[in-house]
Protein backbone atom coordinates (compact mmCIF):
# COMPACT_ATOMS: atom_id res chain seq x y z
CA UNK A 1 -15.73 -13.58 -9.25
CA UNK A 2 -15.39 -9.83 -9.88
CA UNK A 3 -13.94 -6.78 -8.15
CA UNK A 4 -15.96 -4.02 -6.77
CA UNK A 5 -16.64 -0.30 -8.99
CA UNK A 6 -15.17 2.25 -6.73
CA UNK A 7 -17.35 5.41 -7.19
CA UNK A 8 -14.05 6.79 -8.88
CA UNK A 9 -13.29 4.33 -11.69
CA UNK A 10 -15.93 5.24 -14.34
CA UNK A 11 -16.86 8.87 -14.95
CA UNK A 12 -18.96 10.20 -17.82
CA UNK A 13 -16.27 12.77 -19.23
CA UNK A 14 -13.25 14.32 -17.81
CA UNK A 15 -14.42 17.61 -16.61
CA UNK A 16 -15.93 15.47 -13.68
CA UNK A 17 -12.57 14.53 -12.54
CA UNK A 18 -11.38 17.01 -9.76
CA UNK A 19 -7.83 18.34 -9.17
CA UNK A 20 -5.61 16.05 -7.06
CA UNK A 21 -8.25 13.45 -7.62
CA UNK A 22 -7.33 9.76 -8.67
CA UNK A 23 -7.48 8.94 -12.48
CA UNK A 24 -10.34 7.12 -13.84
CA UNK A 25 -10.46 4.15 -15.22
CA UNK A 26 -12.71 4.53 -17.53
CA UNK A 27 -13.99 8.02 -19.55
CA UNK A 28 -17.67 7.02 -20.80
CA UNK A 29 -17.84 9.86 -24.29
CA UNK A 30 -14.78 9.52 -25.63
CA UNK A 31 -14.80 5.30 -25.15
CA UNK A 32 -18.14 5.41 -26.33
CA UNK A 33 -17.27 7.63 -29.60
CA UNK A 34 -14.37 4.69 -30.16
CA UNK A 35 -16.68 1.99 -30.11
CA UNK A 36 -18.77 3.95 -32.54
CA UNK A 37 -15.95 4.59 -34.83
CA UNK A 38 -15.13 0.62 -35.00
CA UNK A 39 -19.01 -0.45 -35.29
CA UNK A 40 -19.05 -2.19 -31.68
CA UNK A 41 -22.60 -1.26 -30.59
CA UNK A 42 -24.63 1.42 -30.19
CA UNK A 43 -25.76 3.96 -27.65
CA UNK A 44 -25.01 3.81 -24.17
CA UNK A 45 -24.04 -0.16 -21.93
CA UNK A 46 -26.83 -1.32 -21.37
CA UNK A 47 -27.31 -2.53 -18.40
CA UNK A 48 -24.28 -1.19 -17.47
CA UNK A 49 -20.04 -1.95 -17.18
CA UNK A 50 -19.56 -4.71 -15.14
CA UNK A 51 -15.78 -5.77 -13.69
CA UNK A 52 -14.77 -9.15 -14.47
CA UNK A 53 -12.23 -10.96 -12.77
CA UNK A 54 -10.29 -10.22 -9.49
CA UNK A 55 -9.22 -6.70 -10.81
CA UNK A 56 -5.26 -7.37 -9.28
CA UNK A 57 -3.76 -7.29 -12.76
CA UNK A 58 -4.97 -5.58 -15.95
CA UNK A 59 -8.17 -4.09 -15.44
CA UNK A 60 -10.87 -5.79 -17.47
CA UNK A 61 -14.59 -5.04 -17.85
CA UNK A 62 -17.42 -6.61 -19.73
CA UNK A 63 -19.50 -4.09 -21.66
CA UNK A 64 -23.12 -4.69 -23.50
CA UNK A 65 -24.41 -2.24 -26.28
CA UNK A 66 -27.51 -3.59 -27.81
CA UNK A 67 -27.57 -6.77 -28.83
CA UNK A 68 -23.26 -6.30 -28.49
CA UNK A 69 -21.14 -7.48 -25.72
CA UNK A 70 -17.69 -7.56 -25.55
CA UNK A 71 -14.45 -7.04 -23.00
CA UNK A 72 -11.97 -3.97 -22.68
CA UNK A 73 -9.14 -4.72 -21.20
CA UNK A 74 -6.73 -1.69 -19.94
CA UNK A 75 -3.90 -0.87 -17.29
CA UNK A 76 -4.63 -0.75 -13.48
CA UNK A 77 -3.79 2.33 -11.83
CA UNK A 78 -0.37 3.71 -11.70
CA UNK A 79 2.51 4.29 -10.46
CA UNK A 80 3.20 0.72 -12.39
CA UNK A 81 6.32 -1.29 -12.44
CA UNK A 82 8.88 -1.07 -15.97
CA UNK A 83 7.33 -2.89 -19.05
CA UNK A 84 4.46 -4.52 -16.71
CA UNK A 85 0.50 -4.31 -17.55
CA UNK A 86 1.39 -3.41 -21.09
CA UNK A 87 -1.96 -4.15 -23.31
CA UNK A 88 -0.91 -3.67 -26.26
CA UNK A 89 1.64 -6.70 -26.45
CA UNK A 90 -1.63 -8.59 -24.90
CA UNK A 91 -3.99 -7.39 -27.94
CA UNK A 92 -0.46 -8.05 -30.52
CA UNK A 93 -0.49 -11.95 -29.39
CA UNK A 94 -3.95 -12.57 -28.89
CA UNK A 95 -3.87 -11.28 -32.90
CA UNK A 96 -0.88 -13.17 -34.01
CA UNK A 97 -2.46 -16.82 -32.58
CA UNK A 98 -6.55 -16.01 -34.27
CA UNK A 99 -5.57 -17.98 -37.05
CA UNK A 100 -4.23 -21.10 -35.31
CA UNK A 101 -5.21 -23.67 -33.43
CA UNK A 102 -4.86 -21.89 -29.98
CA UNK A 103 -7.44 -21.24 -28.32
CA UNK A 104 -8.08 -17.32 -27.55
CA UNK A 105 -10.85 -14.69 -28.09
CA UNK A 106 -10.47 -12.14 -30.99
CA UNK A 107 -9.75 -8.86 -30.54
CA UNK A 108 -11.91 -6.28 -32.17
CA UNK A 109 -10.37 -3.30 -31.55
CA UNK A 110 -7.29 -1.59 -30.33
CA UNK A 111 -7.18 1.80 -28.75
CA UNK A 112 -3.63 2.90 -28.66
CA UNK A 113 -3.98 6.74 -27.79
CA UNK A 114 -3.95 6.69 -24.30
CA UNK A 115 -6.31 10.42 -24.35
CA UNK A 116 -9.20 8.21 -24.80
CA UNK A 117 -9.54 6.63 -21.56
CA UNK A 118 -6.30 7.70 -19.97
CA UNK A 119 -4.22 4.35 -20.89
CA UNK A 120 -4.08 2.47 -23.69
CA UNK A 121 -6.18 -0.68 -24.31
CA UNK A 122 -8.29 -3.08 -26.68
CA UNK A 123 -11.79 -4.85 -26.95
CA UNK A 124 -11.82 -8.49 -27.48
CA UNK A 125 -14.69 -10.28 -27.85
CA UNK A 126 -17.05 -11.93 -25.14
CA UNK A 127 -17.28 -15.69 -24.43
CA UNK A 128 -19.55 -17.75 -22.24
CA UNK A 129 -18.13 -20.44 -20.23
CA UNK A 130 -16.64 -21.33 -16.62
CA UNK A 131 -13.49 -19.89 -15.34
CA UNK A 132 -13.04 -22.14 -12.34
CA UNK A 133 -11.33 -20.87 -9.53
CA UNK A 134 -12.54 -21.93 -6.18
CA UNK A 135 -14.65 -24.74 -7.10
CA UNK A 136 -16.08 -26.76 -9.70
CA UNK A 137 -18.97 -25.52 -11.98
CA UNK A 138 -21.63 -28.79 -11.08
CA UNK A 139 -21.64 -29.98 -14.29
CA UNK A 140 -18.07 -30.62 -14.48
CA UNK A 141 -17.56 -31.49 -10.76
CA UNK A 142 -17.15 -35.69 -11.13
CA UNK A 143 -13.96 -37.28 -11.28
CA UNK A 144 -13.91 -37.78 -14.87
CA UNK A 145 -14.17 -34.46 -15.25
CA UNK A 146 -11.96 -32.96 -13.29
CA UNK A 147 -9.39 -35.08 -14.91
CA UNK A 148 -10.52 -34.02 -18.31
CA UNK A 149 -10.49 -30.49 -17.24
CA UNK A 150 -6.78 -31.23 -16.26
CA UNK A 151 -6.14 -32.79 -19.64
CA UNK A 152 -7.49 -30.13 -21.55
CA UNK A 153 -5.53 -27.17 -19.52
CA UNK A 154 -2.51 -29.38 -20.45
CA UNK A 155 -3.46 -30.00 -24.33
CA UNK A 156 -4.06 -26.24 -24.90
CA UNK A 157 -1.01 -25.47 -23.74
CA UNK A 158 0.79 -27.70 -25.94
CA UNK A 159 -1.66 -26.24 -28.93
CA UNK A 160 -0.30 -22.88 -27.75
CA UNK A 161 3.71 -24.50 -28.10
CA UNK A 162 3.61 -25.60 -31.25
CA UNK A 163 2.71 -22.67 -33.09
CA UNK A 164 4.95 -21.45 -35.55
CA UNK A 165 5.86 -17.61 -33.91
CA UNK A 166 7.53 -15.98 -36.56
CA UNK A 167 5.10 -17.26 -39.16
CA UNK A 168 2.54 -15.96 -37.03
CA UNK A 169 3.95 -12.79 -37.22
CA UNK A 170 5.43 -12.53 -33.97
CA UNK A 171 9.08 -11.40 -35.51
CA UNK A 172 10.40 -8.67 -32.74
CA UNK A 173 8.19 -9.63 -30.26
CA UNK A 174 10.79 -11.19 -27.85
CA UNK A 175 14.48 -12.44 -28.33
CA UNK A 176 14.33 -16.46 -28.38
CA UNK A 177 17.46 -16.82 -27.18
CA UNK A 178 18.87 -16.41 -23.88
CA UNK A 179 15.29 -16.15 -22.19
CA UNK A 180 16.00 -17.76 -19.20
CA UNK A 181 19.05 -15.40 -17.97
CA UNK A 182 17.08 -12.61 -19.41
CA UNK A 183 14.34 -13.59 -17.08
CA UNK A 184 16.36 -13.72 -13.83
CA UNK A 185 18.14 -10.50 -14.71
CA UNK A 186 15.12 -8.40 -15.49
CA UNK A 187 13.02 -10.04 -12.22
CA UNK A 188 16.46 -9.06 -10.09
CA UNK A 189 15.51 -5.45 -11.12
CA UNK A 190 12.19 -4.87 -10.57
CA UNK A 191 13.14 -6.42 -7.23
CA UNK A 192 15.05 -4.16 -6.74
CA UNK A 193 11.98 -1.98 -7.89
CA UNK A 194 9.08 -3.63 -5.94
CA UNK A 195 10.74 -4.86 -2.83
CA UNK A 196 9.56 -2.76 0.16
CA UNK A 197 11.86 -4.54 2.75
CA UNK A 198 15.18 -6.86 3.11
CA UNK A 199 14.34 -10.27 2.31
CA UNK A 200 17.35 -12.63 2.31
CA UNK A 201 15.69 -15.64 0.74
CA UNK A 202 14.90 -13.67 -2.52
CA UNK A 203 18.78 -13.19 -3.12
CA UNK A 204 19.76 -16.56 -2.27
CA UNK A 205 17.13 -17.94 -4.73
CA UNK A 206 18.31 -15.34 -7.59
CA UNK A 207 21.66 -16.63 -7.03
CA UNK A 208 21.18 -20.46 -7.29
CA UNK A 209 18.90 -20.06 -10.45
CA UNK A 210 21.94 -17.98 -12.13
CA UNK A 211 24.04 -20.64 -10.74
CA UNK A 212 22.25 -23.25 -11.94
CA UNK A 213 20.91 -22.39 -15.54
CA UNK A 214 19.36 -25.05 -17.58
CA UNK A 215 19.92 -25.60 -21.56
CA UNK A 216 16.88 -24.04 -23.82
CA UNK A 217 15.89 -25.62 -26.50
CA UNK A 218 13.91 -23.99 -29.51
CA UNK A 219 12.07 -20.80 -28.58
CA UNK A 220 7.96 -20.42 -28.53
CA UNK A 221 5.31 -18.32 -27.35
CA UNK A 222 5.51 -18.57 -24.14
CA UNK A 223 2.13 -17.38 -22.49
CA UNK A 224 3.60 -16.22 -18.74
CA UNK A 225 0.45 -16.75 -16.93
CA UNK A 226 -0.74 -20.15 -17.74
CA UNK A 227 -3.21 -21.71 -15.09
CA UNK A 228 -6.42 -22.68 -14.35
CA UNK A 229 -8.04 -19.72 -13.41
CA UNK A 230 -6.74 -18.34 -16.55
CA UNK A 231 -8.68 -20.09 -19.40
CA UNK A 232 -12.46 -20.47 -19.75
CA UNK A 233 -14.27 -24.22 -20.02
CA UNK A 234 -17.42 -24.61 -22.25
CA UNK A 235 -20.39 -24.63 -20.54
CA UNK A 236 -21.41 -28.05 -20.94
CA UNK A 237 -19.59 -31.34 -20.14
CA UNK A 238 -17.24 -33.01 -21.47
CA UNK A 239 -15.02 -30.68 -20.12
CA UNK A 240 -13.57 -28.52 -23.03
CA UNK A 241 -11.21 -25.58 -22.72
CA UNK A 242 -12.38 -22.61 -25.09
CA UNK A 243 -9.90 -19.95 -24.43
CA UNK A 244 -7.14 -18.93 -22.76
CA UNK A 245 -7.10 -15.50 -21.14
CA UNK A 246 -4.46 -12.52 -19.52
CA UNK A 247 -1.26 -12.99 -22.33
CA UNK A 248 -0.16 -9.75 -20.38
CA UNK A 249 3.05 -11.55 -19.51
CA UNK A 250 3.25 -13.48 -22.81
CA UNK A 251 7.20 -13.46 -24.81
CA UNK A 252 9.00 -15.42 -27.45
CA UNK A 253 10.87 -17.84 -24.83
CA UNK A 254 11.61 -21.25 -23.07
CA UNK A 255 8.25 -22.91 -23.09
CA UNK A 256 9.11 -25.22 -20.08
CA UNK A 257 8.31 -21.64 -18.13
CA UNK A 258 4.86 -21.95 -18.57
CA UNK A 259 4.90 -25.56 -17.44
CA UNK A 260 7.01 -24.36 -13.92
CA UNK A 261 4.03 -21.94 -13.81
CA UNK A 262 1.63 -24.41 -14.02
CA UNK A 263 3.12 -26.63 -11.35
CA UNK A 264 3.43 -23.89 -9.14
CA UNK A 265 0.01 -22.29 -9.71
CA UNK A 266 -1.26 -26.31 -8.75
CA UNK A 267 -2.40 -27.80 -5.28
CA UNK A 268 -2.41 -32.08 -4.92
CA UNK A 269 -3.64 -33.98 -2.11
CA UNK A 270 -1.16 -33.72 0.42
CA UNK A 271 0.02 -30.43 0.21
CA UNK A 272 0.13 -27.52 3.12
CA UNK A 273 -3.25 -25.94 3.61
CA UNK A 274 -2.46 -22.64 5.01
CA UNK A 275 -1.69 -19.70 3.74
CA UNK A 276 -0.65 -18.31 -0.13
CA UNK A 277 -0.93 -22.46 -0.64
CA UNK A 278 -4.66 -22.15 0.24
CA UNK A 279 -5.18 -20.17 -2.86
CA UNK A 280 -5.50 -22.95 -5.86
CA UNK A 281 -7.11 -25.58 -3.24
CA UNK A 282 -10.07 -27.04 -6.25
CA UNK A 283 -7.25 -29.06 -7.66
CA UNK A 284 -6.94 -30.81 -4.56
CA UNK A 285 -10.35 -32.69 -5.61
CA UNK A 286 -10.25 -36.42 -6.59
CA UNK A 287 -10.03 -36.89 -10.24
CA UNK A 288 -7.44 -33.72 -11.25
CA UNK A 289 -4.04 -34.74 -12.24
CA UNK A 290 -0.98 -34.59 -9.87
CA UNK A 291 1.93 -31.81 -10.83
CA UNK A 292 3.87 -35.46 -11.99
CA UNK A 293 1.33 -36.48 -14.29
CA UNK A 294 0.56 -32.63 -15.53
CA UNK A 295 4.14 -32.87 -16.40
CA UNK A 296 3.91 -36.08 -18.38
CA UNK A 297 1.39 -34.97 -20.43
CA UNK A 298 3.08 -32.11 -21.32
CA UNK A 299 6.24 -34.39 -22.20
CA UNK A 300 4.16 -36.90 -24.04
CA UNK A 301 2.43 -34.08 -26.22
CA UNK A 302 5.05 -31.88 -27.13
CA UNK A 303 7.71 -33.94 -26.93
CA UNK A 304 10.05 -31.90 -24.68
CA UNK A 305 11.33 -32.97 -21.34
CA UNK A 306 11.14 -31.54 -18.02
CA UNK A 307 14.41 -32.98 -16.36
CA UNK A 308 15.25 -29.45 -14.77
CA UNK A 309 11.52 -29.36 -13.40
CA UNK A 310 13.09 -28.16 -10.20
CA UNK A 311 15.07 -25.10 -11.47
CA UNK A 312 11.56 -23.94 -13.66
CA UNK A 313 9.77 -24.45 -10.51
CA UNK A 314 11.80 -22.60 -8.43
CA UNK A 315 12.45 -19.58 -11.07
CA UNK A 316 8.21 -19.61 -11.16
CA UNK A 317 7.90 -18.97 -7.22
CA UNK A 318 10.82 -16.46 -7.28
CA UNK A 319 8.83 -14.49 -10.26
CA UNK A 320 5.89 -14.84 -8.42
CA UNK A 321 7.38 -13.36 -5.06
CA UNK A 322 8.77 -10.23 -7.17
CA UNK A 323 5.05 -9.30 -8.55
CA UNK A 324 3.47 -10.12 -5.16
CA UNK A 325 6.09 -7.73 -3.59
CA UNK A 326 5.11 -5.15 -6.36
CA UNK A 327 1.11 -5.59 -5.52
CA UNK A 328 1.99 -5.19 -1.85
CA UNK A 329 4.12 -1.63 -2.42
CA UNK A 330 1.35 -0.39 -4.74
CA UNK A 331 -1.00 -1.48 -1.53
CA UNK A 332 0.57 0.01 1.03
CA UNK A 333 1.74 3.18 -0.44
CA UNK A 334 -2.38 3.78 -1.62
CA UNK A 335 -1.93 3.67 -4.95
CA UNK A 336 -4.85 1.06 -5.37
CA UNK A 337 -7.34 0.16 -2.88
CA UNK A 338 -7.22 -3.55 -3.00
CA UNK A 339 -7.37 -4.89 0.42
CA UNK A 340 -6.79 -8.44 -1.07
CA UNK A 341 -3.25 -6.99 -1.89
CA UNK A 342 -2.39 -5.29 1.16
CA UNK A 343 -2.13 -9.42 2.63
CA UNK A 344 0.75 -9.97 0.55
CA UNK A 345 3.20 -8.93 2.92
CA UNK A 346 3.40 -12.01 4.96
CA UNK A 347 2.60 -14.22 1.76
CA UNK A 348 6.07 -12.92 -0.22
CA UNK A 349 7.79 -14.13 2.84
CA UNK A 350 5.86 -17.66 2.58
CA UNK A 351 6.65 -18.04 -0.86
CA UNK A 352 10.35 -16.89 -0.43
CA UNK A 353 11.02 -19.49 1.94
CA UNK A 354 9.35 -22.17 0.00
CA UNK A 355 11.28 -21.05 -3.06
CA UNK A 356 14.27 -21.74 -1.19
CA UNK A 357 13.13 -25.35 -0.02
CA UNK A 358 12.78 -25.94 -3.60
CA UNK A 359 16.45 -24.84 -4.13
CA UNK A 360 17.65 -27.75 -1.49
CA UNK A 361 15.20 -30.49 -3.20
CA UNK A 362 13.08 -30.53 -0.63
């Protein structure tokens, strides 16, 4: 699935950008000129820049030269949040893991001067594969599987655990101890940034996680996105997962975050049908692993134990409420023209109250 070009996002240099007019998202000559200087293709894209993905986060665009292709990943529109959509932490972690068993695309090439396109970004390279987000590609849509393609999610994220951060490089790159208060701290203020309205729920929630915080143990990567429609399956069966995409959110942390994530991010058999919950429906299908055995898999392969399930689980919805709320204000006040993020408002308040249910045990 891919967003739409608005007639305003790619322009050939920036003389054709009027005053008062919305930035572009992409400058043709001076990317081009880039891409020449780091031997990625030649002459104009051919056919032309296509938009992959949903185009709610980082912007991200696959681009042919010749017999080239590759991705460029950059920013979305301002006026952005504090310390979100930053690309050049992405590119710095998709770098540190190349060498390891993770599984992740290379980068090519960094631009960091933001007077090339107008924002910083990089150019990683193009793979082919599924990213499954709605359904089931057919070759992979039997029971066997979809609970391989469950296993494999689960396994790569373990892979992505167990590497050694600081050997990889990733020295600096986040403070691997006292992630978890960090976390609710920082999400209390871009609440306060994002929120557009009073929602009691979000407090209440802040407050029991600060209440209730669980014991770390040792610090990894911890990728801050991790779900299914955020990795790429080969193309053939059996199911394999060949890279894991968006590290936009990706620290040096409490690993059993990503796991919360994962839960959260994953519909079973008996769960509600309407609304936000109607979103990650394919996992529904007979054959995919239930949140309980995703978790058990993750204990049995990395050895770490998800007693405080709840608490992650809970601290993943709240997170999730304070970007949706963020989407929705840059929505509303025009800064992007998203409808799809204009129908958050009534979704923050479903996922605030079911935040809170979590809280209870229920």
């Amino acid at each position: 699935m891919s967003h739409e070009i608005a007639p305003d996002d790619i322009v050939r240099s920036r003389e054709e950008v009027a005053d008062g007019a919305r930035e572009p998202l992409l400058v043709l000559d001076p990317l081009l000129a880039f891409l020449d200087s780091k031997g990625l293709g030649a002459g104009d894209p051919d056919p032309v820049i296509t938009p992959i993905g949903d185009g709610h986060s980082n912007v991200t665009y696959a681009v042919t030269r010749g017999d080239d292709a590759f991705v460029l990943r950059r920013p979305p529109r301002g006026p952005l949040p504090p310390s979100a959509h930053d690309v050049l932490r992405e590119a710095r972690v998709i770098r540190a893991v190349q060498d390891t068993p993770v599984r992740a695309p290379r980068v090519l090439a960094v631009g960091e001067d933001p007077s090339i396109i107008g924002a910083p970004f990089f150019v990683m390279e193009h793979m082919d594969g599924h990213v499954i987000t709605t359904e089931m590609p057919s070759v992979l849509d039997t029971p066997e599987e979809r609970r391989r393609t469950s296993e494999e999610l689960v396994d790569a994220l373990v892979e992505l655990h167990a590497v050694d951060w600081a050997a990889a490089g990733l020295e600096g790159f986040g403070k691997p101890t006292g992630y978890l208060e960090r976390q609710v701290r920082r999400f209390l203020g871009l609440w306060d940034h994002n929120r557009t309205r009073e929602i009691p729920e979000v407090e209440r929630v802040a407050t029991w996680l600060t209440a209730n915080l669980p014991d770390s143990g040792p610090a990894t990567i911890v990728h801050g996105d991790f779900r299914l429609g955020n990795v790429m399956f080969a193309k053939d069966a059996p199911a394999r997962c060949n890279a894991i995409f968006d590290w936009e959110m990706s620290t040096i942390g409490d690993p059993l975050a990503d796991v919360g994530y994962l839960c959260m991010m994953w519909s079973q058999q008996g769960d509600p049908t309407e609304g936000m919950a109607a979103l990650n429906g394919v996992t529904r299908a007979e054959g995919f692993l239930t949140r309980e055995e995703l978790v058990a898999r993750y204990e049995a392969g990395s050895g770490r134990s998800m007693q405080d399930a709840r608490w992650y689980l809970a601290l993943a919805l709240w997170k999730a409420i304070v970007f949706m709320e963020g989407n929705y204000k840059r929505a509303i006040s025009g800064a992007t023209d998203d409808p799809f993020l204009k129908t958050f408002g009534d979704g923050v308040i479903d996922l605030a109250q079911r935040a809170e249910a979590v809280t209870r045990g229920e």
